[in-house]
C-alpha atoms as a PDB file:
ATOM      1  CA  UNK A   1     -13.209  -2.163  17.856  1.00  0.00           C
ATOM      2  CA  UNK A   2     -11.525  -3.739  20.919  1.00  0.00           C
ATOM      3  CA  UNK A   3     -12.838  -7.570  20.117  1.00  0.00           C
ATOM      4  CA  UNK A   4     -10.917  -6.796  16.652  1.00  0.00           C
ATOM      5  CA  UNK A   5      -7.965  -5.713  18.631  1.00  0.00           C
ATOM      6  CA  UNK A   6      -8.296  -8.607  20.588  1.00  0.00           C
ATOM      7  CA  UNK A   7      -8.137 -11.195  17.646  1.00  0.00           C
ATOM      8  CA  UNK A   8      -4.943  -9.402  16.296  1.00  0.00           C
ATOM      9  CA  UNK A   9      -2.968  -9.651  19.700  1.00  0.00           C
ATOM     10  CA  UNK A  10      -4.341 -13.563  19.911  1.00  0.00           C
ATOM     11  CA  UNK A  11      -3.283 -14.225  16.427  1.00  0.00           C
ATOM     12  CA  UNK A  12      -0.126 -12.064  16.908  1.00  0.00           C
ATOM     13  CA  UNK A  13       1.053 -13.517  19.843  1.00  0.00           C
ATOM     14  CA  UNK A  14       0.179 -17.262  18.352  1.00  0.00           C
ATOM     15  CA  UNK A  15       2.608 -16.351  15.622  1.00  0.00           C
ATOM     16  CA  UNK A  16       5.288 -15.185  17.850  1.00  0.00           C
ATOM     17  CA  UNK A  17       5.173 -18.247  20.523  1.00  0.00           C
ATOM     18  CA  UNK A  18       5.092 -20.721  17.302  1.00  0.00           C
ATOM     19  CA  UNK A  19       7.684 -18.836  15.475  1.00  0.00           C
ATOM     20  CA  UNK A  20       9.953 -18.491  18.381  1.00  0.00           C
ATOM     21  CA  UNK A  21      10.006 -22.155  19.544  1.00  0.00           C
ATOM     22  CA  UNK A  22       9.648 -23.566  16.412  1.00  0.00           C
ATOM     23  CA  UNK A  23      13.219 -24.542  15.542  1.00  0.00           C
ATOM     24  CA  UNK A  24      13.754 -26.635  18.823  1.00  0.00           C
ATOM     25  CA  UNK A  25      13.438 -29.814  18.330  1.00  0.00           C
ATOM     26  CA  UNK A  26      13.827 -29.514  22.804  1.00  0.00           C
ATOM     27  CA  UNK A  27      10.657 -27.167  23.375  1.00  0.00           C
ATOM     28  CA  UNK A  28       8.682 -29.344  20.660  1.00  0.00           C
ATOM     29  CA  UNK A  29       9.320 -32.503  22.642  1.00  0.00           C
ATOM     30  CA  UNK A  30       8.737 -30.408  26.165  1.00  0.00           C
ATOM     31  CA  UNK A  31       5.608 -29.253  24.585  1.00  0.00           C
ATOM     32  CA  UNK A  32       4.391 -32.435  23.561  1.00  0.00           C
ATOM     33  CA  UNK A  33       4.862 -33.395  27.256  1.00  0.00           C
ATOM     34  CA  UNK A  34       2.447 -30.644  28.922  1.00  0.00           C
ATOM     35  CA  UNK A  35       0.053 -30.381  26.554  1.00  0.00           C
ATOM     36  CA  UNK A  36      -1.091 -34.000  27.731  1.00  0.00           C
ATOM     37  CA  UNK A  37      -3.844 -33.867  30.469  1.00  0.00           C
ATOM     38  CA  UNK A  38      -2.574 -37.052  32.239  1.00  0.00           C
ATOM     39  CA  UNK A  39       0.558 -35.441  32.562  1.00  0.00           C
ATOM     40  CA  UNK A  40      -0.840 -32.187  34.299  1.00  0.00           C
ATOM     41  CA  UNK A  41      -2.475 -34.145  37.016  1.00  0.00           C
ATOM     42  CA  UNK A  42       0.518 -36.222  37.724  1.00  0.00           C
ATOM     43  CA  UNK A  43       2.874 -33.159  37.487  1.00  0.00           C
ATOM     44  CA  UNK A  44       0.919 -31.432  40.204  1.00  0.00           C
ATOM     45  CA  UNK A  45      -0.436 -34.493  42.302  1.00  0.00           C
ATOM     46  CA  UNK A  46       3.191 -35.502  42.892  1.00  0.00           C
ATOM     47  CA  UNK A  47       3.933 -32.344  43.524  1.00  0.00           C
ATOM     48  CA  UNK A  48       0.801 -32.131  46.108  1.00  0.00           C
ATOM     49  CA  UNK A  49       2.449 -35.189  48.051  1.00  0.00           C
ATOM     50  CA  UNK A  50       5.742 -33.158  49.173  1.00  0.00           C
ATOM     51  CA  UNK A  51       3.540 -29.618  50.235  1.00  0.00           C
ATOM     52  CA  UNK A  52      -0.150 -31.423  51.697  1.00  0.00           C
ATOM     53  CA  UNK A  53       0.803 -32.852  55.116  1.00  0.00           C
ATOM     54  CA  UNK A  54       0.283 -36.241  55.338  1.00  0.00           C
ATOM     55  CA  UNK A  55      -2.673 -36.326  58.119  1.00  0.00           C
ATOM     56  CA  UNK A  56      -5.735 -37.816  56.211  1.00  0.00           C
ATOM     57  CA  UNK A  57      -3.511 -38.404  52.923  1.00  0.00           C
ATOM     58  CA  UNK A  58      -6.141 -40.604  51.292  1.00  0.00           C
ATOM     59  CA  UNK A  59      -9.213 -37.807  51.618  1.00  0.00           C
ATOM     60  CA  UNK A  60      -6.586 -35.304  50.762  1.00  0.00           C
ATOM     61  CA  UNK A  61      -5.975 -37.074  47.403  1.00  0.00           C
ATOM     62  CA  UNK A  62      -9.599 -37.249  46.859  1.00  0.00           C
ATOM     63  CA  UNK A  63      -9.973 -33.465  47.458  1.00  0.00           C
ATOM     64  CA  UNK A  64      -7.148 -32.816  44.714  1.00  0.00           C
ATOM     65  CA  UNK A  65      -8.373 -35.358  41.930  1.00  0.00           C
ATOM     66  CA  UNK A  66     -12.042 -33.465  42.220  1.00  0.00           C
ATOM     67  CA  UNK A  67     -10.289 -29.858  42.136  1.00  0.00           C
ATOM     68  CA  UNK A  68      -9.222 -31.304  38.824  1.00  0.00           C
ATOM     69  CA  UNK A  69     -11.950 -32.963  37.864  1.00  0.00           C
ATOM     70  CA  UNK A  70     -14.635 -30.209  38.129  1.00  0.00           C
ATOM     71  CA  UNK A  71     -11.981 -27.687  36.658  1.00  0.00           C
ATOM     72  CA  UNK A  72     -12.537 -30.025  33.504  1.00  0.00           C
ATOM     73  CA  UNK A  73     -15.790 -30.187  33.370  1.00  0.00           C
ATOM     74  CA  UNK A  74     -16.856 -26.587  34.412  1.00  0.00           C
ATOM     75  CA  UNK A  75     -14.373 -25.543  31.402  1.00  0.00           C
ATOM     76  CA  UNK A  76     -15.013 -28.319  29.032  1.00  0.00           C
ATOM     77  CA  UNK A  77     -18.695 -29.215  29.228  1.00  0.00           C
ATOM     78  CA  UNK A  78     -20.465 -25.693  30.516  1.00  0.00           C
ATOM     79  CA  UNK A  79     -18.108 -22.371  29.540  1.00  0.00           C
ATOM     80  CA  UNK A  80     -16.920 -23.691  26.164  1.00  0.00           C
ATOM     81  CA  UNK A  81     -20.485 -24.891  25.416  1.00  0.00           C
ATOM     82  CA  UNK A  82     -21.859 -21.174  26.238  1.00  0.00           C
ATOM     83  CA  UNK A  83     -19.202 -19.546  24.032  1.00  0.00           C
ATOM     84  CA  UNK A  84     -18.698 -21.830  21.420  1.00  0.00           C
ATOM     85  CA  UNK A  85     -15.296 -19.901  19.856  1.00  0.00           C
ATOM     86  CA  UNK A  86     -13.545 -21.653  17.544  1.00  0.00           C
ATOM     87  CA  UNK A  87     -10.088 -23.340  17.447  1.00  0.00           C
ATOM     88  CA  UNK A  88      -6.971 -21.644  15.863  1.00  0.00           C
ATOM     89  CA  UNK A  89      -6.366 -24.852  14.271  1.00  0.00           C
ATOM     90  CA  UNK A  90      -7.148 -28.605  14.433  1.00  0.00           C
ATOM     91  CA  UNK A  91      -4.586 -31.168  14.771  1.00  0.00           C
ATOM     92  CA  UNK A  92      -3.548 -34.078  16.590  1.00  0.00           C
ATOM     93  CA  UNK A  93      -3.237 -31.889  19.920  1.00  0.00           C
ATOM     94  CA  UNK A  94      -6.569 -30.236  20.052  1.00  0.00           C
ATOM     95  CA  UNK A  95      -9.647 -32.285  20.524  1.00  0.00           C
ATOM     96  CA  UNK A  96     -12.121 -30.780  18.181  1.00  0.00           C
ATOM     97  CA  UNK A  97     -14.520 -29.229  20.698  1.00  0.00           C
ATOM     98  CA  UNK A  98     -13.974 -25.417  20.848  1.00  0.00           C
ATOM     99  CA  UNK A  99     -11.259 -23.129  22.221  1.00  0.00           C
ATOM    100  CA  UNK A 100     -12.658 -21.018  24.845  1.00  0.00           C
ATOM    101  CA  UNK A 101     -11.285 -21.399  27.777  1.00  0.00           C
ATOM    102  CA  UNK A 102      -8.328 -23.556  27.377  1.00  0.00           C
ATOM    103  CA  UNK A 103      -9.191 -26.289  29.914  1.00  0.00           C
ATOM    104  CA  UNK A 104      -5.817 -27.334  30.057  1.00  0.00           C
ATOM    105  CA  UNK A 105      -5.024 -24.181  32.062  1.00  0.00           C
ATOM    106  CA  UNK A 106      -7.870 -24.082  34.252  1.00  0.00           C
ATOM    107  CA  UNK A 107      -6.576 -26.876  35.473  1.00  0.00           C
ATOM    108  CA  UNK A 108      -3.285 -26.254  35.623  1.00  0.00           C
ATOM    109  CA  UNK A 109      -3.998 -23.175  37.270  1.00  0.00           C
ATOM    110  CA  UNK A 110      -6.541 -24.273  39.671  1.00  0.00           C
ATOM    111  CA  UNK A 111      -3.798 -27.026  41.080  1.00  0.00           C
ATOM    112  CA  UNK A 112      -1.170 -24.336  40.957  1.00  0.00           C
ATOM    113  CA  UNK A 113      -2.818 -21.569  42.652  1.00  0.00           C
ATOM    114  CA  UNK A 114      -4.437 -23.847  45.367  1.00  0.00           C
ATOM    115  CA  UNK A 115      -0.953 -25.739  46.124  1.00  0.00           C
ATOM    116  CA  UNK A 116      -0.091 -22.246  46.014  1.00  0.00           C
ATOM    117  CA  UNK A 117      -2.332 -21.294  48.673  1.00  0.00           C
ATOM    118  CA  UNK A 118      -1.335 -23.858  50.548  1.00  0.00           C
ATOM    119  CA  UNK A 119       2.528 -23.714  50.728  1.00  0.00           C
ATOM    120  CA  UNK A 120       3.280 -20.154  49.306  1.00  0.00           C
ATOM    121  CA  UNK A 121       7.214 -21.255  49.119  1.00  0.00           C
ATOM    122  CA  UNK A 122       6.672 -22.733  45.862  1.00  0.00           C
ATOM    123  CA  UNK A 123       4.486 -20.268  44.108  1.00  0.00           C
ATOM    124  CA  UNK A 124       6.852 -19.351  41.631  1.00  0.00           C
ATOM    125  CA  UNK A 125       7.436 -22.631  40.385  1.00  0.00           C
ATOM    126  CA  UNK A 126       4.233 -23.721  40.491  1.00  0.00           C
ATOM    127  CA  UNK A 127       2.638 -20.674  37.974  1.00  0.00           C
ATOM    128  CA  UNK A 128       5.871 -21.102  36.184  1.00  0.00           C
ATOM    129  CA  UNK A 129       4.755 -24.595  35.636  1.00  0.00           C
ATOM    130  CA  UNK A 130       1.032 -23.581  34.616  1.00  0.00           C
ATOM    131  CA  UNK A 131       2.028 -21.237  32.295  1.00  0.00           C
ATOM    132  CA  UNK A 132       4.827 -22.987  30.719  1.00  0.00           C
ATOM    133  CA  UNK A 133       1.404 -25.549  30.031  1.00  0.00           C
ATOM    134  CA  UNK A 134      -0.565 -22.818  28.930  1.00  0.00           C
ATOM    135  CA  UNK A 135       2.182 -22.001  25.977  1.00  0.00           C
ATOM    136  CA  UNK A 136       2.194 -25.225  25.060  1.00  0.00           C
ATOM    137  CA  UNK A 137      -1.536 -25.330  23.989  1.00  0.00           C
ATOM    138  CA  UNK A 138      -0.487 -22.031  22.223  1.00  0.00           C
ATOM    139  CA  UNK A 139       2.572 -23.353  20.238  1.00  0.00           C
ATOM    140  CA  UNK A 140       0.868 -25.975  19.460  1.00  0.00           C
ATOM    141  CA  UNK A 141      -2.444 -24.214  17.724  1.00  0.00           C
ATOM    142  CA  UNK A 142      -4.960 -25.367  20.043  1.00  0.00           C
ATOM    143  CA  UNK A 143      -5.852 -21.798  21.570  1.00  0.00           C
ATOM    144  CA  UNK A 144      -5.649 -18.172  21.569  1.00  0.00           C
ATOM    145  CA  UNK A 145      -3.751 -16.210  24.474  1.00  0.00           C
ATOM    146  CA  UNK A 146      -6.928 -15.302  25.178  1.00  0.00           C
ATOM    147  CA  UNK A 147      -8.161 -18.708  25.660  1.00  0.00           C
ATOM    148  CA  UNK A 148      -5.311 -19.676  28.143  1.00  0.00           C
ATOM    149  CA  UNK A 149      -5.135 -16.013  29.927  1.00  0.00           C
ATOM    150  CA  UNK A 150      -8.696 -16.822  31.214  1.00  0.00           C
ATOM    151  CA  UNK A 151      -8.618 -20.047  31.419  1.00  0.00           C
ATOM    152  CA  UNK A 152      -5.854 -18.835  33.972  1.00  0.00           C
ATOM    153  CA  UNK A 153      -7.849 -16.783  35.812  1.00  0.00           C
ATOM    154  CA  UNK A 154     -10.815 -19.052  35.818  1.00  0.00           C
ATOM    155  CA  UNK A 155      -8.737 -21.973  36.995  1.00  0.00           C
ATOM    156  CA  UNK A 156      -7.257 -19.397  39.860  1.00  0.00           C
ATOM    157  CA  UNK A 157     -10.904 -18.822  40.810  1.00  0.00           C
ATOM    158  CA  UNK A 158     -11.689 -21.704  41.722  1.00  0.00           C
ATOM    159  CA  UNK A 159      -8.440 -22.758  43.636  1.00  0.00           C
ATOM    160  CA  UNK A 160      -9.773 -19.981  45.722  1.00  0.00           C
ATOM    161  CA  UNK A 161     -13.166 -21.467  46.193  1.00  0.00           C
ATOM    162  CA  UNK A 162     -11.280 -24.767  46.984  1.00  0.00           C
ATOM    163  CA  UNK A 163      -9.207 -23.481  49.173  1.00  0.00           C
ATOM    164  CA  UNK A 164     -11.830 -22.112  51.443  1.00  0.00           C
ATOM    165  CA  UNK A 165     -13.703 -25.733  51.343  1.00  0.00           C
ATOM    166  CA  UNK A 166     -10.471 -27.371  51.918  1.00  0.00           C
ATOM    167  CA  UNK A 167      -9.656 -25.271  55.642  1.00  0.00           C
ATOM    168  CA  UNK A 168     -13.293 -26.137  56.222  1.00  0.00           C
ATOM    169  CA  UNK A 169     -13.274 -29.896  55.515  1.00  0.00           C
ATOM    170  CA  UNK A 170      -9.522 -30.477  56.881  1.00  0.00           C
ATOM    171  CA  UNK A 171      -9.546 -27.824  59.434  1.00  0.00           C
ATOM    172  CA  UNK A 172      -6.255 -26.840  58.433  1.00  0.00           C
END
C-alpha cells in the first residue's frame, strides 16, 4: 500500500516539475547546465575556494575532490547496484544505469552540506543550489523525487562523516 503511494507521488510530482518548467526555454537551458556532473564539482569547488581558508589549500582541494569522488561511487557503483530501480525515462541526460539514488544529488548534497558545515553563512544558498540540481534530474526524466530526496539525505550523510575527518585531518 504505501510503496504504491509512493510511485504515485514520484510520478505525480515528475509530471508537475516537467509540466511546470516546460514552456521556458530559460529553466530548460538552466537545467541543461546542472544536470552536468562537471558542472556540480566546479559550481561547488569554486565555491569551496571563497569559504575553506587558505592554510594547506592544496590538501584541502584534495579532501573536496574525494568527498566527491566517493559520493559517486558509493551512489553509482554500490547503492544503485543493490536496488537496481529503474529509470523514469532514458534520454540523452540519463546514463542508462538505474535511478536509485540520484547520484547527482548525493553529490551535490554532500558538497553543500559539508561547505555548509563549514561556513554556516551560506547554507541557504548552498541547499538552494543542490536542490535546484536535484530538479533538474527530475525535469529532465532521469529520476523519481524519491530518487533525489535520498540521494539528498545520503549525500548529507556523508558530509557529516567528512566533516568529522576533515576537523581531524586539518585540525580546524
Amino acid at each position: 500500500m504505501w510503496f504504491s503511494n509512493l510511485i504515485n507521488l514520484d510520478n505525480t510530482f515528475s509530471a508537475d516539475i516537467q509540466n511546470v518548467f516546460s514552456g521556458s526555454s530559460f529553466f530548460y537551458y538552466l537545467f541543461v547546465v546542472l544536470t552536468n556532473p562537471y558542472f556540480i564539482v566546479l559550481l561547488f569547488y569554486v565555491i569551496s575556494l571563497f569559504l575553506l581558508s587558505s592554510k594547506q589549500i592544496i590538501k584541502k582541494t584534495v579532501f573536496f575532490f574525494l568527498i566527491g569522488l566517493t559520493s559517486f561511487l558509493l551512489s553509482d557503483y554500490v547503492i544503485k547496484t543493490i536496488f537496481k530501480v529503474s529509470r523514469p525515462e532514458l534520454n540523452q541526460f540519463c546514463p542508462s544505469n538505474y535511478s536509485f539514488p540520484s547520484s547527482h544529488s548525493v553529490v551535490a548534497f554532500a558538497y553543500a552540506a559539508f561547505l555548509g558545515l563549514i561556513n554556516k553563512h551560506f547554507v541557504l544558498l548552498l541547499f538552494f543550489l543542490a536542490g535546484l540540481i536535484g530538479v533538474s534530474r527530475i525535469y529532465h526524466g532521469c529520476h523519481y523525487l524519491s530518487d533525489v530526496l535520498f540521494g539528498a539525505f545520503i549525500g548529507m550523510f556523508l558530509a557529516w562523516i567528512f566533516y568529522w575527518l576533515y576537523k581531524i585531518i586539518f585540525k580546524e
